[in-house]
C-alpha atoms as a PDB file:
ATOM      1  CA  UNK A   1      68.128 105.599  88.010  1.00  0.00           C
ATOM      2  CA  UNK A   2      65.656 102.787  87.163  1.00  0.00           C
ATOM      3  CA  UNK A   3      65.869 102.957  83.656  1.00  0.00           C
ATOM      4  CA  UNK A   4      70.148 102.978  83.717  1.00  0.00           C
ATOM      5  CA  UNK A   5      69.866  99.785  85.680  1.00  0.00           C
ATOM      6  CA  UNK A   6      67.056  98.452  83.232  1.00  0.00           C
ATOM      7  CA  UNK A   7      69.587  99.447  80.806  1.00  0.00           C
ATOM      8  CA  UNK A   8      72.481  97.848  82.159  1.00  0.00           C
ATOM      9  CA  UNK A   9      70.156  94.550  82.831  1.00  0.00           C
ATOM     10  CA  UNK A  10      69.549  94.355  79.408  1.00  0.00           C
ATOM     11  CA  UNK A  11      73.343  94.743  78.407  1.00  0.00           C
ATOM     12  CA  UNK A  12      74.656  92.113  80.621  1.00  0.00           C
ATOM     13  CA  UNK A  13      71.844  89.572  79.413  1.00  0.00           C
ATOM     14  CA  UNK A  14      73.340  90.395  75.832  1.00  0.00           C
ATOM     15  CA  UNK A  15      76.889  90.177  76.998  1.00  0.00           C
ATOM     16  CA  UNK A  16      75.625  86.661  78.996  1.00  0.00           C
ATOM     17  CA  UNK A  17      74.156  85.427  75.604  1.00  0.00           C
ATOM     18  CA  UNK A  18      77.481  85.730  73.267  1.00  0.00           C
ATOM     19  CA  UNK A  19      79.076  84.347  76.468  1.00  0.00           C
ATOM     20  CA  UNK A  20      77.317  80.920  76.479  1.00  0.00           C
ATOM     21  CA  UNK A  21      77.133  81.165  72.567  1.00  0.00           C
ATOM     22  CA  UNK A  22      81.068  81.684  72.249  1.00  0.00           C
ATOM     23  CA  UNK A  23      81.138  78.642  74.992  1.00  0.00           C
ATOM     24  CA  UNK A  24      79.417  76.752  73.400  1.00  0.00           C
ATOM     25  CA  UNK A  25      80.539  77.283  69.842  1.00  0.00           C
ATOM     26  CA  UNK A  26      84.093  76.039  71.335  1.00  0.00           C
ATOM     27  CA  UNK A  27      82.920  72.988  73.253  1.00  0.00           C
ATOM     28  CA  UNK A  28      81.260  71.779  70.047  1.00  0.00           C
ATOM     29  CA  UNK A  29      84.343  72.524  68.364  1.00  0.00           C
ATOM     30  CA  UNK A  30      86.464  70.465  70.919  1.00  0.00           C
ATOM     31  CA  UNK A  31      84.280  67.236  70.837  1.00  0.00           C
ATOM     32  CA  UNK A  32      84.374  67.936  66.793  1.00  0.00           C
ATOM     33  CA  UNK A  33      87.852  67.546  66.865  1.00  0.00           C
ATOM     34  CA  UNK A  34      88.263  64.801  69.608  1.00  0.00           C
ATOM     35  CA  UNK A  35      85.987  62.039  68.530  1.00  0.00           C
ATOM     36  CA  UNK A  36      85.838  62.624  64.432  1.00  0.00           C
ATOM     37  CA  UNK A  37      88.650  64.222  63.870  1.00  0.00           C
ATOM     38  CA  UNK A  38      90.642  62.101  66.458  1.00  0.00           C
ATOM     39  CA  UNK A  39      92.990  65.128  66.979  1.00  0.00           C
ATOM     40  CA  UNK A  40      93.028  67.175  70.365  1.00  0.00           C
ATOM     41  CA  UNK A  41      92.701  71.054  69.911  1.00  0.00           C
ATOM     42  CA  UNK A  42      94.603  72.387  73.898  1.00  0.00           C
ATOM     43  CA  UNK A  43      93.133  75.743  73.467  1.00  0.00           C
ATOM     44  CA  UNK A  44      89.321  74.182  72.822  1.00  0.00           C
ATOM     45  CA  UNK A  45      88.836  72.957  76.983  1.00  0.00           C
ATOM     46  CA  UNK A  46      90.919  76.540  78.489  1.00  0.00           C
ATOM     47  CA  UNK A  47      88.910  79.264  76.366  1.00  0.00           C
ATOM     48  CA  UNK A  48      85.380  77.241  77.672  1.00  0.00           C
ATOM     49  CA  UNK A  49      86.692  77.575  81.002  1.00  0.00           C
ATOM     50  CA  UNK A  50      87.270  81.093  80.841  1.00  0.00           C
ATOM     51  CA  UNK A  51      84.316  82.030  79.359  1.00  0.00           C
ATOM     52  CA  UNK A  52      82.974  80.009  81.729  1.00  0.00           C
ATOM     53  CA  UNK A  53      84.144  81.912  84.565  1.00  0.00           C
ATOM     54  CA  UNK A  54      83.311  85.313  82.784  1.00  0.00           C
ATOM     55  CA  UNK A  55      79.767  83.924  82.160  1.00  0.00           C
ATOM     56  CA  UNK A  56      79.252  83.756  86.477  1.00  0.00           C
ATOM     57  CA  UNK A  57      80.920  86.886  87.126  1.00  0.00           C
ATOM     58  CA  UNK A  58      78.803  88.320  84.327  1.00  0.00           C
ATOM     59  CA  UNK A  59      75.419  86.897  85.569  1.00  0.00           C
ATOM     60  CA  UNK A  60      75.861  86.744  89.151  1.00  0.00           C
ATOM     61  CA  UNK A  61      74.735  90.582  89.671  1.00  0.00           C
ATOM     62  CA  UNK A  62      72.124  90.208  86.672  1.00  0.00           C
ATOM     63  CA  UNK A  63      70.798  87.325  89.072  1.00  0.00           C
ATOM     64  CA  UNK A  64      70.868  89.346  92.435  1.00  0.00           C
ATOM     65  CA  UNK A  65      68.822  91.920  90.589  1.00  0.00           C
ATOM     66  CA  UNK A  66      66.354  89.254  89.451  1.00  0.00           C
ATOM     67  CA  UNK A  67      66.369  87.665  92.924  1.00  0.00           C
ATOM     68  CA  UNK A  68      67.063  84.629  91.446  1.00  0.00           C
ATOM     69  CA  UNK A  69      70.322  83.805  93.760  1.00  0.00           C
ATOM     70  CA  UNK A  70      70.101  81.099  95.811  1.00  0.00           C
ATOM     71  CA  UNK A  71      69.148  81.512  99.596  1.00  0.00           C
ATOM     72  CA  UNK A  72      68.512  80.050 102.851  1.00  0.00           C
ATOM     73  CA  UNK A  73      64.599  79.971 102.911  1.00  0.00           C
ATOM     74  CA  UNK A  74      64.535  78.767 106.326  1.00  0.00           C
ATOM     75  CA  UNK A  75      65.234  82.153 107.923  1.00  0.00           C
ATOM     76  CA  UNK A  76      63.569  84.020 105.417  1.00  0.00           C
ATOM     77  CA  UNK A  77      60.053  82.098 105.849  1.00  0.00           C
ATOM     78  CA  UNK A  78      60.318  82.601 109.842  1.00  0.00           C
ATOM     79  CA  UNK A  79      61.019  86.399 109.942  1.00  0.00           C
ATOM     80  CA  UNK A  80      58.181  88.734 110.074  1.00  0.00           C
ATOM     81  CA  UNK A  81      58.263  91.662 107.029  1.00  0.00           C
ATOM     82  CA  UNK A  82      59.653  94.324 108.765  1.00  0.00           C
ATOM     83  CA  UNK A  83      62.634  92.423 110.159  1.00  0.00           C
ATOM     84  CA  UNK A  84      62.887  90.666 106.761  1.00  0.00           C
ATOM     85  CA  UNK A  85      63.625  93.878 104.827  1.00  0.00           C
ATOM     86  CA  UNK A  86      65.842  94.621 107.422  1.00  0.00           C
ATOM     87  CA  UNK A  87      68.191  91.602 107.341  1.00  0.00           C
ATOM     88  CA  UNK A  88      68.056  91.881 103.459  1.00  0.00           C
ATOM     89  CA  UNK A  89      69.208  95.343 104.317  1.00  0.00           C
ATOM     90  CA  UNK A  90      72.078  94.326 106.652  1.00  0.00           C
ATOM     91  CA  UNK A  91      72.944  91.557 103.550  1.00  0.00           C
ATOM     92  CA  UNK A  92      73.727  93.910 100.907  1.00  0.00           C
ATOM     93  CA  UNK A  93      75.630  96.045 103.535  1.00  0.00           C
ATOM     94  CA  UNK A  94      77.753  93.170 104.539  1.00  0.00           C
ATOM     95  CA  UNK A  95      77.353  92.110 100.378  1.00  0.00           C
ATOM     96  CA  UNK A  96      78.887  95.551  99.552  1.00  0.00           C
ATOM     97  CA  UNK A  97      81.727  95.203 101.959  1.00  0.00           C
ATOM     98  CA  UNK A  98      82.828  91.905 100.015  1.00  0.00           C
ATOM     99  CA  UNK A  99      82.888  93.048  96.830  1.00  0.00           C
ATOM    100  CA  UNK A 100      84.563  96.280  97.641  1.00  0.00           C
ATOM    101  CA  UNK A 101      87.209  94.133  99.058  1.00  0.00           C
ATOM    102  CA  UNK A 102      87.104  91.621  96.021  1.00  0.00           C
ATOM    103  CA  UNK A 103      87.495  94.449  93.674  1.00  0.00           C
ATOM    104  CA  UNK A 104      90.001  96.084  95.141  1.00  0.00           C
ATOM    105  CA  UNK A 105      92.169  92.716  95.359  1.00  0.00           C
ATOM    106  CA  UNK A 106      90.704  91.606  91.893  1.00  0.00           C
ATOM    107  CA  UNK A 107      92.618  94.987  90.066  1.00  0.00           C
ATOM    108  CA  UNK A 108      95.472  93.821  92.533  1.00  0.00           C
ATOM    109  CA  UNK A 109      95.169  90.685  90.858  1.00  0.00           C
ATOM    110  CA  UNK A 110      95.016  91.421  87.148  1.00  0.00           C
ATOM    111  CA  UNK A 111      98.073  93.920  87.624  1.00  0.00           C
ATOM    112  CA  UNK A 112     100.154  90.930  89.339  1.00  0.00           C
ATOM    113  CA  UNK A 113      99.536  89.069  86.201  1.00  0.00           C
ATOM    114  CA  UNK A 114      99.658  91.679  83.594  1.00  0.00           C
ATOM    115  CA  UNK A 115     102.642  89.676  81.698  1.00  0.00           C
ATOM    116  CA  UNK A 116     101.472  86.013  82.354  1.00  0.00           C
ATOM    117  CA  UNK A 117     100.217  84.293  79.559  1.00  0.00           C
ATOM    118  CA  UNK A 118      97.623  81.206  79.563  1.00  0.00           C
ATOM    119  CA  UNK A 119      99.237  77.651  78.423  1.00  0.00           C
ATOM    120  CA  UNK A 120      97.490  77.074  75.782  1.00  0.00           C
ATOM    121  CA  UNK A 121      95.979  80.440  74.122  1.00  0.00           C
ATOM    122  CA  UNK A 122      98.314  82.529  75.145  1.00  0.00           C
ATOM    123  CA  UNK A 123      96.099  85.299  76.373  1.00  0.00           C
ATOM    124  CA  UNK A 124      96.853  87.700  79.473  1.00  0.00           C
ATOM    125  CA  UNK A 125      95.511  85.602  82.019  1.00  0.00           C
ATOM    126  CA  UNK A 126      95.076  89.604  83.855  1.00  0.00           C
ATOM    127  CA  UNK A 127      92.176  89.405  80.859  1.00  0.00           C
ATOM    128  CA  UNK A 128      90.937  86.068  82.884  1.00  0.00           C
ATOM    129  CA  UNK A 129      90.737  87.946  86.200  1.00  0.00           C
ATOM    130  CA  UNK A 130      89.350  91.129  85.066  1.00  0.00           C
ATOM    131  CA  UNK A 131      86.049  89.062  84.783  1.00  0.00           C
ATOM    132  CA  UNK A 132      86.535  89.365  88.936  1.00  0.00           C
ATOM    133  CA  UNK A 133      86.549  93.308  89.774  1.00  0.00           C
ATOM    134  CA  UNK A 134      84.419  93.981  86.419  1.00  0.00           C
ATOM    135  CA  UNK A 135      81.794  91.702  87.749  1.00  0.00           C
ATOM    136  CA  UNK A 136      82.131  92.414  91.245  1.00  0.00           C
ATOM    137  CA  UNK A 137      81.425  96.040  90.572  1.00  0.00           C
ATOM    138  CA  UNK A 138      78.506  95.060  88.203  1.00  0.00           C
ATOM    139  CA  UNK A 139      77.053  93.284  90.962  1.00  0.00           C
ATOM    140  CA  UNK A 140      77.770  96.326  93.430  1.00  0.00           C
ATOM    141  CA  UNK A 141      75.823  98.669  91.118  1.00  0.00           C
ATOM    142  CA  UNK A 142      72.609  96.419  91.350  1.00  0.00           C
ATOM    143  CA  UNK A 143      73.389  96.151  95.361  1.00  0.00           C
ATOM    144  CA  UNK A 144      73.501  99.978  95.833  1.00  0.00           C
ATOM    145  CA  UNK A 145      70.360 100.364  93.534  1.00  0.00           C
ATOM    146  CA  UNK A 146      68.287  97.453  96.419  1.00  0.00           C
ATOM    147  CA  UNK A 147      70.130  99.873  99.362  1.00  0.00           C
ATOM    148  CA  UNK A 148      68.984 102.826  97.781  1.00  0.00           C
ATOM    149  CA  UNK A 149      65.355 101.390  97.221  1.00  0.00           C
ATOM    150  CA  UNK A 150      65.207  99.860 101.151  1.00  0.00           C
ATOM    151  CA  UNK A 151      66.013 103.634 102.203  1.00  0.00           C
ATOM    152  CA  UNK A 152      63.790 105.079 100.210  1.00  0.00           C
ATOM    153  CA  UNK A 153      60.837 103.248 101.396  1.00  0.00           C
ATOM    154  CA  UNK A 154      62.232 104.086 104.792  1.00  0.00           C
ATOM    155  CA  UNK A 155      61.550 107.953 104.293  1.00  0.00           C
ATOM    156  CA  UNK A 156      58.747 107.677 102.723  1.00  0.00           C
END
């Protein structure tokens, strides 16, 4: 199972790369346009933002697996190890119960929208929210992978 989620790592860090690439490729091209060309391009500031928004629900699980989310260090640094690995337990239980929740209403979400287009490209926004239950489930994989790992150091 390690090496799928190595796998899958890797992936998303691609996926994050063309992301912030594309984003930036199209900011550049805004300013471009603004200040030499003196000429506003609409569709420059709402494709950023959307690959914005892709780029956190993209990364947000490759950061949980990385522990490189932010967290309160205050309760961490007081709790001995045992009852540490057992409130990071209880978090990705809890974790897993929101995103379950934000997939399901995330699909909900992109099938509400199906036929709406954006103002200014004229994409599906239900292409928009998709970035919600794909990433939401990418971040459950690398949750169930820390639950399996706690419980496995439990039996053994």
């Amino acid at each position: 199972m390690k090496k799928f989620f190595d796998f899958l790592e890797r992936i998303l860090k691609y996926t994050l790369v063309v992301l912030l690439t594309a984003m930036t490729i199209v900011v550049v091209i805004g300013i471009f346009a603004r200040y030499i060309l003196l000429i506003s391009i609409p569709w420059t500031e709402e494709i950023a933002r959307y690959l914005m928004i892709w780029t956190g629900f993209v990364g947000f699980g490759v950061a949980y697996r990385k522990k490189e989310l932010i967290s309160v260090k205050v309760f961490i640094d007081i709790l001995p190890a045992n009852l540490f690995k057992l409130a990071l337990f209880i978090s990705d239980i809890l974790c897993s119960i929101f995103l379950i929740v934000a997939v399901i209403y995330g699909i909900k979400l992109c099938l509400i929208n199906m036929n709406q287009l954006s103002p200014a490209s004229r994409i599906p926004v239900s292409i928009i929210y998709a970035a919600i239950p794909l990433g939401c489930t990418l971040y459950l994989f690398f949750v169930a992978e820390s639950i399996s790992s706690f419980l496995k150091t439990k039996k053994g």
